[in-house]
C-alpha atoms as a PDB file:
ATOM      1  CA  UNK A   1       2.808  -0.538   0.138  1.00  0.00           C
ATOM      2  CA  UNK A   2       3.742   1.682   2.995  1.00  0.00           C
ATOM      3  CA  UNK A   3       3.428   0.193   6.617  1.00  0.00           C
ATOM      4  CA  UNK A   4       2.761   2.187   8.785  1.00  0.00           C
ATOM      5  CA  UNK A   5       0.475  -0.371  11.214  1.00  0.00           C
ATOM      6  CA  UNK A   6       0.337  -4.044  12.113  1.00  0.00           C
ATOM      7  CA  UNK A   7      -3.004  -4.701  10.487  1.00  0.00           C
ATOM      8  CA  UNK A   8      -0.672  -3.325   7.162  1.00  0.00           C
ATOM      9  CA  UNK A   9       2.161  -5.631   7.874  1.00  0.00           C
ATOM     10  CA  UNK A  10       0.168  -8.600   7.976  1.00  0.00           C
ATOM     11  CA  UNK A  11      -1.739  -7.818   4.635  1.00  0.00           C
ATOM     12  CA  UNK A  12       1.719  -7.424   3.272  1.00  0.00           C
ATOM     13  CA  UNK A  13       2.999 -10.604   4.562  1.00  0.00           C
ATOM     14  CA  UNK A  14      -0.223 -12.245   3.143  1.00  0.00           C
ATOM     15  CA  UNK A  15       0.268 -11.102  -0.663  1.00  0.00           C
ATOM     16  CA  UNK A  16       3.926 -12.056  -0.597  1.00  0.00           C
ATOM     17  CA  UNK A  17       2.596 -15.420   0.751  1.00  0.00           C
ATOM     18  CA  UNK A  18       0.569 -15.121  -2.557  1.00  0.00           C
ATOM     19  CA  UNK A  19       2.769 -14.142  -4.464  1.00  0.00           C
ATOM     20  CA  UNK A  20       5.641 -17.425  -3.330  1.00  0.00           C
ATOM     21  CA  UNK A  21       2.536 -19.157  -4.260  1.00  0.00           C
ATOM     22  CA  UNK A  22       0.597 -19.579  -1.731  1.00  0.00           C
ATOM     23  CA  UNK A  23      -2.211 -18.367  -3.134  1.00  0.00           C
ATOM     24  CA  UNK A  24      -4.934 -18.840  -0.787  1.00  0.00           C
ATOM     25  CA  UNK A  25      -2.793 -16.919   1.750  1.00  0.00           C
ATOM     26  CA  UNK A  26      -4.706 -14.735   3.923  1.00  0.00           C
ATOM     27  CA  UNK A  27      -4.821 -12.510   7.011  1.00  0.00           C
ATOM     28  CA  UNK A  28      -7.677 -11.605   9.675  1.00  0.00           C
ATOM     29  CA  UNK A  29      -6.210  -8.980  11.841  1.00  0.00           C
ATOM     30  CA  UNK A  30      -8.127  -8.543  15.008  1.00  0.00           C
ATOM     31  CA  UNK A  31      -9.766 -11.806  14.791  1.00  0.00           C
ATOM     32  CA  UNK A  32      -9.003 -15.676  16.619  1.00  0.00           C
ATOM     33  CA  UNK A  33      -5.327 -15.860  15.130  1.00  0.00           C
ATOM     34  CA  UNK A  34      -3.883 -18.463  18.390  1.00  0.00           C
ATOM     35  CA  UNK A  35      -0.223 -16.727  17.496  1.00  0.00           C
ATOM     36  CA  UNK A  36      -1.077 -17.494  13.324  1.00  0.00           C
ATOM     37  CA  UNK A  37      -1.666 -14.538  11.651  1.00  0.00           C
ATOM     38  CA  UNK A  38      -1.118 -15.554   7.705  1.00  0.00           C
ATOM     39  CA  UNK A  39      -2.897 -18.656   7.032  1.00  0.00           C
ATOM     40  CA  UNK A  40      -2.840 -20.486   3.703  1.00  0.00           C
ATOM     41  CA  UNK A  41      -3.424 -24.312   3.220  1.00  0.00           C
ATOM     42  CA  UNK A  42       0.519 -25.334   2.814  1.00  0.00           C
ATOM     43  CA  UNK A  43       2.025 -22.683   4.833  1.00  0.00           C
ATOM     44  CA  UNK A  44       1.426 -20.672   8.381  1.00  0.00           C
ATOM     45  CA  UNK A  45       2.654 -17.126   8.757  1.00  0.00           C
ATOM     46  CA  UNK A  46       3.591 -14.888  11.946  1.00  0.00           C
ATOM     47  CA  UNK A  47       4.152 -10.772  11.208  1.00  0.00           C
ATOM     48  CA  UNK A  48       5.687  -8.934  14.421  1.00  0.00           C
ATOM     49  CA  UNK A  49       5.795  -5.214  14.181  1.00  0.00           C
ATOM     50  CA  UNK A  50       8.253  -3.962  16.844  1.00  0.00           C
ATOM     51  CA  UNK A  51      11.613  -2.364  17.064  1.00  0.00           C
ATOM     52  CA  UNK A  52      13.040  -4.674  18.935  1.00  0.00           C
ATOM     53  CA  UNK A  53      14.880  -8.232  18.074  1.00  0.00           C
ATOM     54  CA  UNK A  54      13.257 -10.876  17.328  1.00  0.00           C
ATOM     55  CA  UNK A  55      14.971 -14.232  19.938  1.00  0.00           C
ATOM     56  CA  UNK A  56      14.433 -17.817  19.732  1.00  0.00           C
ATOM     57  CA  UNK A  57      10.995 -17.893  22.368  1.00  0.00           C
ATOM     58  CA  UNK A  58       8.959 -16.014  19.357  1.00  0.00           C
ATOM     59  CA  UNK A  59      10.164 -18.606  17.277  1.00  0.00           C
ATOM     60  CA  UNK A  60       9.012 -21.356  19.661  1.00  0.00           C
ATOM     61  CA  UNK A  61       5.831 -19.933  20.839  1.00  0.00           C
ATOM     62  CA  UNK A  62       5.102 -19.768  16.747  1.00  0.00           C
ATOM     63  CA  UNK A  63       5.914 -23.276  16.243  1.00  0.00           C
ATOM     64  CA  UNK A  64       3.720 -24.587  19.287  1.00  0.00           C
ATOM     65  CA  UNK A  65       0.520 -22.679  17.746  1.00  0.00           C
ATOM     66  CA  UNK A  66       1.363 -25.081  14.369  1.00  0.00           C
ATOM     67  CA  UNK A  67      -1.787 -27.590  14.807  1.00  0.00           C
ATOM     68  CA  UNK A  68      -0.971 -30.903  15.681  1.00  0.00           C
ATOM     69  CA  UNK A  69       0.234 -32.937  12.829  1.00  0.00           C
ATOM     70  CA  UNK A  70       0.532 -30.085  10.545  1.00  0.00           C
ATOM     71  CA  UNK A  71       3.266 -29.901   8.079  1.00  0.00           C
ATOM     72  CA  UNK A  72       2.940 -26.328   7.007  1.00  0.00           C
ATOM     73  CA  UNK A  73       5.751 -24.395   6.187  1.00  0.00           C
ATOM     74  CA  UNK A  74       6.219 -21.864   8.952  1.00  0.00           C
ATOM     75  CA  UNK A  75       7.057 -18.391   7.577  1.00  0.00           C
ATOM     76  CA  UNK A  76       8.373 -15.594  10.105  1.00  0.00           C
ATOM     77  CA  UNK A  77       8.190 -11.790   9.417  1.00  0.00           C
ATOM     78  CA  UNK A  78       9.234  -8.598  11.433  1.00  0.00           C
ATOM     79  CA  UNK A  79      10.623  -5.099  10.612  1.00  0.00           C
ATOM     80  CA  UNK A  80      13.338  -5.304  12.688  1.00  0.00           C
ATOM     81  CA  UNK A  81      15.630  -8.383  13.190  1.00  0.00           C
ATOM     82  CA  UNK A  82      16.681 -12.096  14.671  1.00  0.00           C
ATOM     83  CA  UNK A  83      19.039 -12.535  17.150  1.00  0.00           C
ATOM     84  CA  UNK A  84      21.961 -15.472  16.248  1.00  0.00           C
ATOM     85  CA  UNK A  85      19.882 -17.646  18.885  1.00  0.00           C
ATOM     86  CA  UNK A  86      16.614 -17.793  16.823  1.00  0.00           C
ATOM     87  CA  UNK A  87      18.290 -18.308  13.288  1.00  0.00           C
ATOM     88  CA  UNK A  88      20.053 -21.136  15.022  1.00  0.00           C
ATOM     89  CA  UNK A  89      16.701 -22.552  15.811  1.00  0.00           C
ATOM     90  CA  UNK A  90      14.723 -21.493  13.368  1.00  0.00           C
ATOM     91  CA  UNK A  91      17.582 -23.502  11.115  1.00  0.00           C
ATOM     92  CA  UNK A  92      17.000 -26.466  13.836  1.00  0.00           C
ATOM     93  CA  UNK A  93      12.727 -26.468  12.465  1.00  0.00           C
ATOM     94  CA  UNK A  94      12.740 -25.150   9.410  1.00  0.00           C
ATOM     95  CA  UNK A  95      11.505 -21.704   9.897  1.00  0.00           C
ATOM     96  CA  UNK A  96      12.006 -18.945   6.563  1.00  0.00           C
ATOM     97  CA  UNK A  97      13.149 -15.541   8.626  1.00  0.00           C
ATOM     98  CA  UNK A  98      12.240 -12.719   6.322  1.00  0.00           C
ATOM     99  CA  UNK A  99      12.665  -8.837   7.336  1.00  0.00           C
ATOM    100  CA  UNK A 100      10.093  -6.055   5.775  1.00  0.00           C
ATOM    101  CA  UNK A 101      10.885  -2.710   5.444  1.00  0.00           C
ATOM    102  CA  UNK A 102       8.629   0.204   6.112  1.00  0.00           C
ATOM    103  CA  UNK A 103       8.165   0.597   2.351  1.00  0.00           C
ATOM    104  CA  UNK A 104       6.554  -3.312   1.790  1.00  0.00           C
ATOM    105  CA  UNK A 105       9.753  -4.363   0.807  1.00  0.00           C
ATOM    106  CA  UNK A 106      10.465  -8.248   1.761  1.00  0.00           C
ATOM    107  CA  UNK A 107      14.305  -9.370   2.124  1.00  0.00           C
ATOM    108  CA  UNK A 108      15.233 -13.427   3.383  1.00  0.00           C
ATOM    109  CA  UNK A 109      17.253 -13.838   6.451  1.00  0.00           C
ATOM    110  CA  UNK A 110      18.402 -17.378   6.246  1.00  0.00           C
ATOM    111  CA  UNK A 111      18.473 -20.091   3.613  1.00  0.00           C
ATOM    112  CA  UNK A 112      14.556 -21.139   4.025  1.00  0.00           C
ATOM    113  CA  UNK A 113      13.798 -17.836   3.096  1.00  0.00           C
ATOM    114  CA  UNK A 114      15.651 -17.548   0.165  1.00  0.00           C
ATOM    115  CA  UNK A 115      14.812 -20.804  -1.094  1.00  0.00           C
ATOM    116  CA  UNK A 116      10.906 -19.525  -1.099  1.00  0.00           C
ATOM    117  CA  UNK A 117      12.016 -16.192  -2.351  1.00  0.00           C
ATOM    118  CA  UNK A 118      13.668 -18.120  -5.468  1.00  0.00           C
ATOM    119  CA  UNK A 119      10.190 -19.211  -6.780  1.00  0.00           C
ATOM    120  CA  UNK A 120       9.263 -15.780  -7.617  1.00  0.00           C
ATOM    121  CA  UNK A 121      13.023 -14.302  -8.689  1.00  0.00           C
ATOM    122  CA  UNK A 122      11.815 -14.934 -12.451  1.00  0.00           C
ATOM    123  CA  UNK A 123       8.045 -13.016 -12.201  1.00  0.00           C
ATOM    124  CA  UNK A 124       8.148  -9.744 -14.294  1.00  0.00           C
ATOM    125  CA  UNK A 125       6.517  -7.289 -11.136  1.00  0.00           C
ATOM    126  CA  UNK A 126       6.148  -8.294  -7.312  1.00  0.00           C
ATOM    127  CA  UNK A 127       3.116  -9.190  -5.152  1.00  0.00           C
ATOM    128  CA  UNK A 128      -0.649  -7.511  -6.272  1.00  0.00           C
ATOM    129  CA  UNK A 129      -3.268  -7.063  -3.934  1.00  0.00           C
ATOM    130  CA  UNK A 130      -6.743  -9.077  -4.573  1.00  0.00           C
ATOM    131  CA  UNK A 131      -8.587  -7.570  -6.723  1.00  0.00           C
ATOM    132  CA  UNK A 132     -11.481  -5.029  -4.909  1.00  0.00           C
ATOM    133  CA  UNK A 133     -14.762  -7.124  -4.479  1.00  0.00           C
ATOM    134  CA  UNK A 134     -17.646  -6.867  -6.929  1.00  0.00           C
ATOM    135  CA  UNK A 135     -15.012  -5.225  -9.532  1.00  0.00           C
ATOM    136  CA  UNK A 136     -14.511  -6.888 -12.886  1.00  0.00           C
ATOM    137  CA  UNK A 137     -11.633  -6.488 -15.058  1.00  0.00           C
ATOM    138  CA  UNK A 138     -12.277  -3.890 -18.276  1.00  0.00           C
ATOM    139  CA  UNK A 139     -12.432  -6.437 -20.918  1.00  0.00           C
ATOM    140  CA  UNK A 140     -15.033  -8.287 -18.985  1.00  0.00           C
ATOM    141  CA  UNK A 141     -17.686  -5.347 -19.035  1.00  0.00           C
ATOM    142  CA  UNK A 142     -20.023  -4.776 -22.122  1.00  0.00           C
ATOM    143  CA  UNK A 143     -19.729  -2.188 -23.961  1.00  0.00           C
ATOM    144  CA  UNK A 144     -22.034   0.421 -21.988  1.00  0.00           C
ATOM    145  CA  UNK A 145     -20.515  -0.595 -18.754  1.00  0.00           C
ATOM    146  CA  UNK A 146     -17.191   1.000 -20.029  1.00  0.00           C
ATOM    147  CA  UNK A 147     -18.436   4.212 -22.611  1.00  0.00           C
ATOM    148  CA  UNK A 148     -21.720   5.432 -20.684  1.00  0.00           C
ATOM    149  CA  UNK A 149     -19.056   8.457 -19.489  1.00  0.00           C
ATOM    150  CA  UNK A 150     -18.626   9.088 -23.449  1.00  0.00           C
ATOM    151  CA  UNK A 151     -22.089   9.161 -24.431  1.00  0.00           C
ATOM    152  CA  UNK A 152     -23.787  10.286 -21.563  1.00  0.00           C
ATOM    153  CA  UNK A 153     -21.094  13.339 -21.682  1.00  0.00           C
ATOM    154  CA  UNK A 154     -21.422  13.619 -25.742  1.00  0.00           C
ATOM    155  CA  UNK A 155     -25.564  13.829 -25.512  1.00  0.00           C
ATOM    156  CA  UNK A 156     -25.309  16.554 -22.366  1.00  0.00           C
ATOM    157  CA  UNK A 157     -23.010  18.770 -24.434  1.00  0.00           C
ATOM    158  CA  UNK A 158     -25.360  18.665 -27.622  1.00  0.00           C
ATOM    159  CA  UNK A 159     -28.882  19.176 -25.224  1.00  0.00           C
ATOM    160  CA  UNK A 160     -28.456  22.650 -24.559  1.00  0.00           C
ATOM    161  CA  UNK A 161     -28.652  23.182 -28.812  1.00  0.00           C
ATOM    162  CA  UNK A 162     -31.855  20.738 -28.680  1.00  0.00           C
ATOM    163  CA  UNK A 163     -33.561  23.506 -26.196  1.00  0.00           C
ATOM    164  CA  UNK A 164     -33.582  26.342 -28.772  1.00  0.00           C
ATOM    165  CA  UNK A 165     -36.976  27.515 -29.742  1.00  0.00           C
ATOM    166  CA  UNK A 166     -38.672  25.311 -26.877  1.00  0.00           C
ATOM    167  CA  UNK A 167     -41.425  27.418 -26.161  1.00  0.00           C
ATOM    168  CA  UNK A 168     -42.053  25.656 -23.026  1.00  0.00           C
ATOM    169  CA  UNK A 169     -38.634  26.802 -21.661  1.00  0.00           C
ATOM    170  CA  UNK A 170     -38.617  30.134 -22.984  1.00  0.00           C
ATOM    171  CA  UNK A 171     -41.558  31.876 -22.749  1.00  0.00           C
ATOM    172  CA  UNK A 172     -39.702  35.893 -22.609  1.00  0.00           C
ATOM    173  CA  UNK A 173     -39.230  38.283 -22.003  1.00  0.00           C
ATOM    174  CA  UNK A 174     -35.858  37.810 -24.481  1.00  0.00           C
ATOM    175  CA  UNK A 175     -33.268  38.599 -21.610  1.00  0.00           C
ATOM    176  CA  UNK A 176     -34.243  36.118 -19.111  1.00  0.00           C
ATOM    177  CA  UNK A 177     -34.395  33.739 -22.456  1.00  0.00           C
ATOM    178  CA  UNK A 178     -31.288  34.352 -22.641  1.00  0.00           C
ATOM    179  CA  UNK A 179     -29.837  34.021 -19.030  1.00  0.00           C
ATOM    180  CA  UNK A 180     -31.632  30.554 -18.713  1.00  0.00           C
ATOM    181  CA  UNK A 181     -30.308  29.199 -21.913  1.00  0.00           C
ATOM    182  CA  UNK A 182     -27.134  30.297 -20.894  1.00  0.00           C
ATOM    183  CA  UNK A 183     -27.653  28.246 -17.279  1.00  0.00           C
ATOM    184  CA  UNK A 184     -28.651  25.626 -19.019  1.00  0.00           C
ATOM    185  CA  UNK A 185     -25.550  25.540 -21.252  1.00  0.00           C
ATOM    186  CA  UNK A 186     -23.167  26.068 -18.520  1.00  0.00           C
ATOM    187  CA  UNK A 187     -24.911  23.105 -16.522  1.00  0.00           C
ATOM    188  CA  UNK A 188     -24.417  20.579 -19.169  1.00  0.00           C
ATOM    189  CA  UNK A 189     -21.164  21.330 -20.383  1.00  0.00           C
ATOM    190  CA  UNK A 190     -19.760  21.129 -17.208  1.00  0.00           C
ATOM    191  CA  UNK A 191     -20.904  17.716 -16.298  1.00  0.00           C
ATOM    192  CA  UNK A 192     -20.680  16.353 -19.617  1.00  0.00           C
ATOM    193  CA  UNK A 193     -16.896  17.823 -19.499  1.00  0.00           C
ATOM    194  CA  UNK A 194     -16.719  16.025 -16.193  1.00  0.00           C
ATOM    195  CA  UNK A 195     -17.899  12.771 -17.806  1.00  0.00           C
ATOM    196  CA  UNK A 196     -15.402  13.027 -20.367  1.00  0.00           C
ATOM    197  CA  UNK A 197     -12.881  13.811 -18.559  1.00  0.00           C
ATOM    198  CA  UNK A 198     -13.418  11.013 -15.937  1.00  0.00           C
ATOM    199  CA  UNK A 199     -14.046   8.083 -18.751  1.00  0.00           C
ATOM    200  CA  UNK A 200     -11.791   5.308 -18.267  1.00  0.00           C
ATOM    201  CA  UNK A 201     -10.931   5.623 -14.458  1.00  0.00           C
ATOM    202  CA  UNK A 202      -9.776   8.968 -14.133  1.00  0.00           C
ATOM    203  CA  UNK A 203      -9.594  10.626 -11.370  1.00  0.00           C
ATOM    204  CA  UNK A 204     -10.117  14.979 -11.547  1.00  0.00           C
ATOM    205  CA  UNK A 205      -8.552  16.956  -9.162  1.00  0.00           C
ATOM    206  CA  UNK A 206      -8.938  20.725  -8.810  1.00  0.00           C
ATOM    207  CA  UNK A 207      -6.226  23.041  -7.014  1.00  0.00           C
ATOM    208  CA  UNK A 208      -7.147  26.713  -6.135  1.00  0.00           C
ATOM    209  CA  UNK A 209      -4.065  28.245  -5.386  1.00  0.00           C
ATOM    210  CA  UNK A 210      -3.857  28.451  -8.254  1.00  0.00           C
ATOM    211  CA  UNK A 211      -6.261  27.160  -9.876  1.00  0.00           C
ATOM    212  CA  UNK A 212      -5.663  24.381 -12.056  1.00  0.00           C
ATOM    213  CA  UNK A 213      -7.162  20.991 -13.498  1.00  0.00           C
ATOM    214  CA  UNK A 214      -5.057  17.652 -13.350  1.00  0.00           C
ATOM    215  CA  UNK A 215      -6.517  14.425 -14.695  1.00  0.00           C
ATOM    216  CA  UNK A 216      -4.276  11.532 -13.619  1.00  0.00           C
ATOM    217  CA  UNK A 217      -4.788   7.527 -13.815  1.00  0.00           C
ATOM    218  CA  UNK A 218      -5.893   5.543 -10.387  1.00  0.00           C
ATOM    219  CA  UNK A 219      -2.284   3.642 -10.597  1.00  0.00           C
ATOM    220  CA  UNK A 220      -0.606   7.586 -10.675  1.00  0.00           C
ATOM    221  CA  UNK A 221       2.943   6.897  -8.641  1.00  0.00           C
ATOM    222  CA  UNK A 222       2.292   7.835  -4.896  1.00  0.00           C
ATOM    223  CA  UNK A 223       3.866  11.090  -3.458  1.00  0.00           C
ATOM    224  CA  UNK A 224       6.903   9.863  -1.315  1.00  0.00           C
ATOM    225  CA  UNK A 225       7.782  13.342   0.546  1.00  0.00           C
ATOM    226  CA  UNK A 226       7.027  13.681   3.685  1.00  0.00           C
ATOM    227  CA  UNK A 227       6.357   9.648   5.044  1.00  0.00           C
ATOM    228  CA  UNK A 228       7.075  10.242   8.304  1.00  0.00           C
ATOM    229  CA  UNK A 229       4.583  12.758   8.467  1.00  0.00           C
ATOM    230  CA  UNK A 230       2.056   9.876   7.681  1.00  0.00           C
ATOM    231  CA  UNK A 231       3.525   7.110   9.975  1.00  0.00           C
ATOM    232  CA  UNK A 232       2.301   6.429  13.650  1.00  0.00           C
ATOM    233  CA  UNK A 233       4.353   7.383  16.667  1.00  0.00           C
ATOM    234  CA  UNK A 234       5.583   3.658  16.817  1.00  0.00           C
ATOM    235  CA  UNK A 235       7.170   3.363  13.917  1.00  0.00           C
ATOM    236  CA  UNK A 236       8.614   6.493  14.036  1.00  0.00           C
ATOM    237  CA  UNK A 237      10.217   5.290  17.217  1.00  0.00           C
ATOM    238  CA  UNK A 238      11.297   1.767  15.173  1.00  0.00           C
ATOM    239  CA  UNK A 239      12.931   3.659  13.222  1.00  0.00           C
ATOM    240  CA  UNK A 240      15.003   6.696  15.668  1.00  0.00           C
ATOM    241  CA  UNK A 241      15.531   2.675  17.430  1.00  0.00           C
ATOM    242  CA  UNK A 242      17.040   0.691  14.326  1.00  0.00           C
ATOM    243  CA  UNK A 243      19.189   3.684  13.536  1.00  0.00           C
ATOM    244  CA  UNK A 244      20.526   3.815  16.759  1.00  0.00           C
ATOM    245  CA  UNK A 245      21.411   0.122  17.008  1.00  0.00           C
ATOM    246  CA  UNK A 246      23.431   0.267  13.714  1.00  0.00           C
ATOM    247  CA  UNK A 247      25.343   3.389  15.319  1.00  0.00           C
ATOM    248  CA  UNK A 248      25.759   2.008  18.367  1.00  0.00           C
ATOM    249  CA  UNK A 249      27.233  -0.891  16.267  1.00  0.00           C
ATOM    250  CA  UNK A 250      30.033   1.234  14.613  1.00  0.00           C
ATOM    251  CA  UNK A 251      28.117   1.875  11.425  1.00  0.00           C
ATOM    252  CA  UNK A 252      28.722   5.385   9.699  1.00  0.00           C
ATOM    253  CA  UNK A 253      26.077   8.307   9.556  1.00  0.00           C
ATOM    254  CA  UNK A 254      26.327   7.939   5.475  1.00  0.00           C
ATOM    255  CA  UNK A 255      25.167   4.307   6.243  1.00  0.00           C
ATOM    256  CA  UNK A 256      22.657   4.482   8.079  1.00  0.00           C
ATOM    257  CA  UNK A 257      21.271   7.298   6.173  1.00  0.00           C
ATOM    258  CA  UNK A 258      21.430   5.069   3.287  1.00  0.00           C
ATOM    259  CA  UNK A 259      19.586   2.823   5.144  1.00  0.00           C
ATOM    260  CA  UNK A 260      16.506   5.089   5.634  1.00  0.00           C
ATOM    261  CA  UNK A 261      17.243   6.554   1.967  1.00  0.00           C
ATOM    262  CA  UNK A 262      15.783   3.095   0.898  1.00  0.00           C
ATOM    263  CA  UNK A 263      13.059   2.149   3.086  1.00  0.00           C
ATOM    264  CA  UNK A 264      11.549   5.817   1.163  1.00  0.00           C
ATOM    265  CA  UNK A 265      12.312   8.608   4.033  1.00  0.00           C
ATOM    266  CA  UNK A 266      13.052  11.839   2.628  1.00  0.00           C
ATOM    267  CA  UNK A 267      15.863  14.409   2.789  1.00  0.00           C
ATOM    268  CA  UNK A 268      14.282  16.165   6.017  1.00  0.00           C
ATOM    269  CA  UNK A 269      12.457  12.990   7.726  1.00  0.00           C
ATOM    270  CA  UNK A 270      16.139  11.341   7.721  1.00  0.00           C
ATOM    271  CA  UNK A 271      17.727  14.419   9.226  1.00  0.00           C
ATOM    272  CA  UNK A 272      15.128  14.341  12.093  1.00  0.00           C
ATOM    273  CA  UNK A 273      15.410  10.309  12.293  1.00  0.00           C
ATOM    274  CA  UNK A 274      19.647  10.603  12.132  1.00  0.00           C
ATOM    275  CA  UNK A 275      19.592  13.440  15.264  1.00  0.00           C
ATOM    276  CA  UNK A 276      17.144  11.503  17.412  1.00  0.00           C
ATOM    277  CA  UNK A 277      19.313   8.471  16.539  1.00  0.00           C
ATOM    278  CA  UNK A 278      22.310   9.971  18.128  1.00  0.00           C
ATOM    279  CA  UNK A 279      21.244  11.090  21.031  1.00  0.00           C
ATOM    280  CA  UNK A 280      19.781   8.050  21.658  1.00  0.00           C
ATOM    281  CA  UNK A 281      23.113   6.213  20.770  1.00  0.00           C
ATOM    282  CA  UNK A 282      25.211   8.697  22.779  1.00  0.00           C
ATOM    283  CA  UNK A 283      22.826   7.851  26.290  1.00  0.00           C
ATOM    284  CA  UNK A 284      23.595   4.188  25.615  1.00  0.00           C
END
């Protein structure tokens, strides 16, 4: 899941809430959050998306919105990182401190974390999504519900034979016979070819240039070049910032490039990322 927003970094936060096993984990962004924006019944979560550190008054302001009495787990999130002050306190109450990267990924900053992050280590895949509303598993529909492509698509590509000597279609002279039987054929084979070709979830997708036909599954892997195109001017910025920090901090170039390598930037976006990183570094 790339985040490229807040509203994405607190859905994200909410189905790896769901995923620890919190499963009624859920976020509202842009609603009455009171500094909660992940709320499940045995655990409260707070997602920060900014390039800067997170210090220990977050951390405080987060545990005064905890309601009175509650013993929630508190769960922390950002995309960048926690000074030494605020893992000191959030050691001191019991706060898990876990990082996201731009590509969804989740990684535990202190012990807390990791101790949540140990109840999923053995699950085969990582966090899903909730399933869309009002969409039922395969096995669940009947049996038209998942072939009316196939027989819709079958009886459309036969019709055009069932026309033949209709003397109500084809009343002459014989060439414009001819011309609409043709029409008619072309019609129906195309969208009973479409049908077909879309049965089972498909997805079609036409390409002039040159022209070609792809049919591909909905879960077909995403296309990772060019991210930064896609990404907002703030995280853009989070990132030329991050990479400039761990320069400024004596990393290497092959590091930090490394770094971005992982979080799913390609060759070009890191080059661009790398010499805005330097300058920045160089004018601290």
């Amino acid at each position: 899941m790339q985040i490229s927003s807040w509203q994405q970094a607190e859905h994200n936060a909410a189905r790896y809430m769901r995923h620890w096993g919190y499963t009624d984990a859920v976020a509202r962004p842009g609603g009455p959050d009171a500094g909660i924006d992940v709320r499940a019944r045995g655990a409260l979560g707070q997602v920060k998306y900014q390039a800067v550190q997170v210090g220990r008054p977050e951390l405080q302001r987060f545990v005064g919105a905890r309601p009175k009495g509650s013993t929630a787990q508190l769960i922390f999130f950002t995309g960048s990182d926690y000074t030494p002050t605020a893992v000191a306190y959030a050691r001191e109450w019991d706060i898990a401190l876990f990082r996201y990267g731009l590509d969804g990924t989740m990684t535990p900053v202190n012990d807390n974390a990791r101790r949540i992050h140990r109840r999923s280590a053995s699950a085969p895949t990582g966090p899903t999504a909730r399933p869309a509303p009002g969409r039922a598993p395969a096995a669940d529909l009947g049996f038209w519900q998942r072939h009316w492509r196939v027989v819709v698509g079958v009886l459309l590509l036969m019709a055009p034979l069932g026309s033949i000597g209709d003397e109500k279609t084809y009343t002459g002279p014989p060439a414009v016979d001819v011309l609409k039987f043709l029409g008619i054929l072309a019609a129906c084979w195309l969208l009973g070819a479409y049908l077909l070709a879309t049965r089972g979830g498909r997805r079609v997708r036409v390409w002039t240039r040159p022209l070609r036909v792809r049919v591909s599954r909905d879960s077909a892997r995403p296309d990772r070049s060019g991210v930064l195109s896609a990404l907002t001017a703030p995280v853009q910025e989070a990132l030329v910032t991050e990479a400039a920090r761990l320069l400024s901090a004596g990393r290497r170039q092959h590091q930090v490039d490394r770094m971005l390598r992982e979080r799913g930037m390609g060759f070009l976006e890191r080059g661009r990322i790398l010499t805005e990183a330097k300058k920045l570094a160089g004018g601290r």
